[in-house]
Protein backbone atom coordinates (compact mmCIF):
# COMPACT_ATOMS: atom_id res chain seq x y z
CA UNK A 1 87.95 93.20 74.67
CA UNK A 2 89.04 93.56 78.30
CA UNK A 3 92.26 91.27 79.14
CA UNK A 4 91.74 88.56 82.34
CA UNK A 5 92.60 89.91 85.85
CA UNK A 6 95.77 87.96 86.38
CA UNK A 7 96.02 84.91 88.88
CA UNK A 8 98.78 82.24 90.04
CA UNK A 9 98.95 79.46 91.98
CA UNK A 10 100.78 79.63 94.47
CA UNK A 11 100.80 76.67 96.18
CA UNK A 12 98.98 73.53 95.00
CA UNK A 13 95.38 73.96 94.59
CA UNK A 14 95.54 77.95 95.86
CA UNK A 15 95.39 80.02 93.33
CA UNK A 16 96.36 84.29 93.36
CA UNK A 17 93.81 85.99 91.73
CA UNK A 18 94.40 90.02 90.55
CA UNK A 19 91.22 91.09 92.10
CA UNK A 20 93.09 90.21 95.59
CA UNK A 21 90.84 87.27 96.27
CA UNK A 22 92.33 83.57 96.88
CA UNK A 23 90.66 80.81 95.38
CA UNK A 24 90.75 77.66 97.08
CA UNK A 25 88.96 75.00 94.46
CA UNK A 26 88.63 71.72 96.68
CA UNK A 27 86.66 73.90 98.56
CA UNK A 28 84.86 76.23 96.37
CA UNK A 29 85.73 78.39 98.61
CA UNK A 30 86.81 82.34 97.91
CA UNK A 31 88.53 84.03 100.64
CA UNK A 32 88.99 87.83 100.76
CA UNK A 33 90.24 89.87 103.84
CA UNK A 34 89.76 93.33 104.59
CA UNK A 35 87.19 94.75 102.77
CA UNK A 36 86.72 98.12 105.13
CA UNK A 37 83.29 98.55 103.67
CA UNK A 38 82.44 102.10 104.65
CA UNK A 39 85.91 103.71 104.58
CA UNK A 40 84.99 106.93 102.89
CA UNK A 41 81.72 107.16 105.25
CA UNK A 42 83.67 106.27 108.37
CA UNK A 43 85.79 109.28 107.43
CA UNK A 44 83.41 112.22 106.33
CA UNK A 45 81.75 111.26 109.72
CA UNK A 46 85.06 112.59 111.04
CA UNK A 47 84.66 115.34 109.22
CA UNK A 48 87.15 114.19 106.98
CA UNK A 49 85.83 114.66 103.74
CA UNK A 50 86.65 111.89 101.24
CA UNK A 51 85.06 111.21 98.11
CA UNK A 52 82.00 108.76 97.89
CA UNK A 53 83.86 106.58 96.52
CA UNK A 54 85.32 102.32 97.27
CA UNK A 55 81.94 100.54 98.45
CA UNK A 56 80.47 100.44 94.52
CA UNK A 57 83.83 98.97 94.10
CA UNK A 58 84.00 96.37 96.55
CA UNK A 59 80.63 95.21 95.39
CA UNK A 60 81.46 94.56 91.77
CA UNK A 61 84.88 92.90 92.23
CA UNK A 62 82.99 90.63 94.08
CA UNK A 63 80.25 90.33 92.10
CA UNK A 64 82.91 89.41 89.31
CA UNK A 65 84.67 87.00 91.18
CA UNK A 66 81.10 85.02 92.48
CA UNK A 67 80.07 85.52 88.34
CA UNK A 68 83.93 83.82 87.34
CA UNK A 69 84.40 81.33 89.67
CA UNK A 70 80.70 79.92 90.56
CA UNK A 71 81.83 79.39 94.30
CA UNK A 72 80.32 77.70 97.32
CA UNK A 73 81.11 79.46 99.69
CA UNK A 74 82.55 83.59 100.03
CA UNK A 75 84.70 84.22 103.18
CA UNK A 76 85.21 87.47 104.67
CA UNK A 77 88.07 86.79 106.77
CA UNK A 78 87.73 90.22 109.14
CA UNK A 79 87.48 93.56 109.35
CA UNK A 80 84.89 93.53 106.77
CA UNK A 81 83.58 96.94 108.29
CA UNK A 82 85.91 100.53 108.12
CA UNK A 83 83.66 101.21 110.91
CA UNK A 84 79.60 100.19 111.38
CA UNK A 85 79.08 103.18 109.03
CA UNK A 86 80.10 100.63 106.90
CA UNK A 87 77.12 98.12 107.74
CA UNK A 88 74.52 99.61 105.09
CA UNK A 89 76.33 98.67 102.40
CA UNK A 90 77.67 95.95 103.42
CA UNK A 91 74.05 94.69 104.41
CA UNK A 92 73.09 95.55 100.68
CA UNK A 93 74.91 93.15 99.34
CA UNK A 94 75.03 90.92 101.40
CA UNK A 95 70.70 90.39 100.85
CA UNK A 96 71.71 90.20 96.88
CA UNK A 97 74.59 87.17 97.51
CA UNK A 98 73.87 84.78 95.30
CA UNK A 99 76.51 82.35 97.03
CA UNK A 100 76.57 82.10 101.35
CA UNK A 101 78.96 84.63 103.03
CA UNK A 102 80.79 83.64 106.23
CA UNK A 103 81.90 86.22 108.12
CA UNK A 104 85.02 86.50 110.83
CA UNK A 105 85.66 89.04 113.13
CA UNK A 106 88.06 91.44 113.19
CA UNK A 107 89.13 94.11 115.40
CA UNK A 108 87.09 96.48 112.83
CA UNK A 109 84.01 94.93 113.03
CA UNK A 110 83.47 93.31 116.41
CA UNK A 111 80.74 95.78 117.27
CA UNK A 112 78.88 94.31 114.01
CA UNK A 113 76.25 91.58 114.61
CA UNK A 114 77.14 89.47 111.77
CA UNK A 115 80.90 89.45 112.88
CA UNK A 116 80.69 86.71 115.33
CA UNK A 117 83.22 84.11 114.32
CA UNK A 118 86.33 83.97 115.16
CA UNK A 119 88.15 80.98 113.30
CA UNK A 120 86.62 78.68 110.71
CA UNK A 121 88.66 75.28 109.77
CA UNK A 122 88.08 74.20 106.05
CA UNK A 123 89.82 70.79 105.28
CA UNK A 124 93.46 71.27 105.92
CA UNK A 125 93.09 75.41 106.23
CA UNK A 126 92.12 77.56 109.25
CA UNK A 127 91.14 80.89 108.81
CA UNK A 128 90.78 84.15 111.36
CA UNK A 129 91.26 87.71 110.50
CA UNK A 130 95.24 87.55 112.60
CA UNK A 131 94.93 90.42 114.89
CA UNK A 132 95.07 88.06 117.97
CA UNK A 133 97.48 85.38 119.08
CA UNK A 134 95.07 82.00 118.45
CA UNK A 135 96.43 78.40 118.68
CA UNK A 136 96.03 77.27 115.29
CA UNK A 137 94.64 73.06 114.84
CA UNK A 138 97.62 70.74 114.52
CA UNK A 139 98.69 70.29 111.12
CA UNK A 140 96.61 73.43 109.62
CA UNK A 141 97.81 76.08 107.46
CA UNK A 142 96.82 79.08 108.95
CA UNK A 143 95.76 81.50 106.73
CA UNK A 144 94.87 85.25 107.86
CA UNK A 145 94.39 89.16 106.71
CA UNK A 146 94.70 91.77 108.68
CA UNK A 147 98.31 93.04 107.99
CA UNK A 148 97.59 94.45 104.18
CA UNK A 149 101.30 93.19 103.10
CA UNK A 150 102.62 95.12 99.52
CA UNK A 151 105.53 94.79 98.01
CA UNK A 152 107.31 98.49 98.24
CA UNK A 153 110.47 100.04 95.63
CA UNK A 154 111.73 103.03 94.64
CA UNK A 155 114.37 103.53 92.19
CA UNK A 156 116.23 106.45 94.94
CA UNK A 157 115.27 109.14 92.29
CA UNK A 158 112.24 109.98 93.27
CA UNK A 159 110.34 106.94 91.80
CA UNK A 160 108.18 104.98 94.21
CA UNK A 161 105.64 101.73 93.72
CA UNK A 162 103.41 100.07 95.86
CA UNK A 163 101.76 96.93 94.83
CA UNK A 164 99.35 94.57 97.35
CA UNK A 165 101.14 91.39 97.78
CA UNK A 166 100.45 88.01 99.32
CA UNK A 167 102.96 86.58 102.10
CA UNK A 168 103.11 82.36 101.57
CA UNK A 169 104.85 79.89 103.25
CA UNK A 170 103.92 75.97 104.18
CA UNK A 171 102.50 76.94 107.43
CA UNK A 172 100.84 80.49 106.50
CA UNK A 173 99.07 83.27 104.30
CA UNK A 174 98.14 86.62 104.39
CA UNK A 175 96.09 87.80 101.97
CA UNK A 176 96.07 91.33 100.45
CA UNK A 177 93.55 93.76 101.46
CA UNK A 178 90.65 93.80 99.25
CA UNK A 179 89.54 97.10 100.21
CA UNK A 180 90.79 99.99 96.98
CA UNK A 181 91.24 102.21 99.71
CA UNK A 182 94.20 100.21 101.65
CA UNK A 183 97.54 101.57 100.82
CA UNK A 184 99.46 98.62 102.29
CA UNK A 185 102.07 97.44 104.59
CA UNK A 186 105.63 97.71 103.10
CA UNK A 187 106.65 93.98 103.47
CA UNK A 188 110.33 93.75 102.07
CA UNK A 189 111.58 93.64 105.78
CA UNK A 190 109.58 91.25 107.48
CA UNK A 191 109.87 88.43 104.75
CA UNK A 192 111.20 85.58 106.42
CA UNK A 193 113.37 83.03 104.64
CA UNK A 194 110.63 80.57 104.21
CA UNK A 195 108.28 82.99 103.07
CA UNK A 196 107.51 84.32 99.25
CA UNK A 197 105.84 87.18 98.78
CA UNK A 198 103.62 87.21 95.82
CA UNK A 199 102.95 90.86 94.42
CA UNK A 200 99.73 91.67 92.62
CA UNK A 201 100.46 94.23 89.47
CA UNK A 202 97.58 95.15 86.65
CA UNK A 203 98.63 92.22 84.37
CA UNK A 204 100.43 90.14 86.16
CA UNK A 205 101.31 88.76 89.45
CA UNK A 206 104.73 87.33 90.20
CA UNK A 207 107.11 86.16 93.45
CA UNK A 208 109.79 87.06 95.30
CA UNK A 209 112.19 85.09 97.79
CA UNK A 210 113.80 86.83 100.68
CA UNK A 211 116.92 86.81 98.82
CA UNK A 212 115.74 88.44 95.45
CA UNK A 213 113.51 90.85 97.71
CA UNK A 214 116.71 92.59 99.68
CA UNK A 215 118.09 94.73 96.90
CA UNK A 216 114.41 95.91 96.62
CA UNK A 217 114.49 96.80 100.23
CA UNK A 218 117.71 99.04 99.92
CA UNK A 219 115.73 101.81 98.09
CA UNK A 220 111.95 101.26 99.53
């Protein structure tokens, strides 16, 4: 029998899930960022020939998480689009959803039709994809994508490892990209002191202070 994804929560009532989604119960609400639908098209079009390969993917994590969590509502929160070669698959599913999508812009996707929102505010959380400076509500916690944060080592030997990794702190988020094709931002070095970064492994997620992060850092 196949084990659980792992999830956490990481703050009261948000939960970490493996898949890279974050699950916001109060609000039914799933939140994913980054999705790059289309990467592998956007390229070949380049004449950069990947292999056919991530949307499928996309699509059934999803499907999974709608299927485990029963949600109300599935946020996109930008760049949901590589490029608008990614709009025919992301149109596909989006005519099979069995739950509403809402869908932000980001600077991927602003050429897409269905990428017209900016910001949405959900109880005490605001959400936009992060590329651009916006004045967040008073008293929200912001929570954005856009920066695909991982947690980066290497042992100096020749050993690396990348995991996807959330960045939390009382005023913030930013959520892992979802897409399998995002390699991910090397956070170690931006962590701020009030910040944890939470790093998503196969079986288990777990945190990491600024302080316990630093030795990491040394060798990524």
């Amino acid at each position: 029998m196949a084990s659980l994804p792992p999830r956490a929560e990481i703050q009261p009532d948000l939960w970490l899930d493996g898949r890279l989604a974050l699950w916001l119960p109060e609000a039914g609400l799933l939140a994913v960022a980054d999705l790059h639908w289309g990467y592998a098209e956007s390229h070949r079009a380049r004449g950069n020939l990947l292999p056919l390969w991530g949307d499928d993917e996309i699509a059934t994590r999803l499907q999974e998480l709608i299927r485990d969590y029963a949600p109300r509502e599935l946020l996109w929160l930008g760049d949901s689009l590589h490029t608008l070669h990614g709009q025919t698959a992301a149109e596909a599913f989006l005519r099979h959803a069995s739950v509403p999508v809402t869908i932000l812009a980001g600077n991927h996707d602003l050429r897409w039709a269905r990428a017209a929102k900016r910001s949405e505010h959900r109880g005490r959380f605001w959400f936009h994809h992060g590329d651009a400076s916006l004045a967040a509500p008073a008293g929200a916690i912001e929570i954005i994508g856009h920066h695909h944060p991982a947690l980066a080592w290497s042992d100096g030997a020749g050993t690396r490892l990348k995991l996807p990794a959330l960045v939390a702190s009382g005023r913030r988020l930013i959520l892992p990209a979802f897409s399998p094709w995002a390699a991910g931002a090397p956070w170690n070095r931006q962590l701020a002191d009030d910040e944890t970064l939470w790093a998503v492994a196969p079986r288990r997620i777990f945190s990491l202070s600024r302080a316990q992060i630093s030795p990491l850092s040394a060798s990524a």
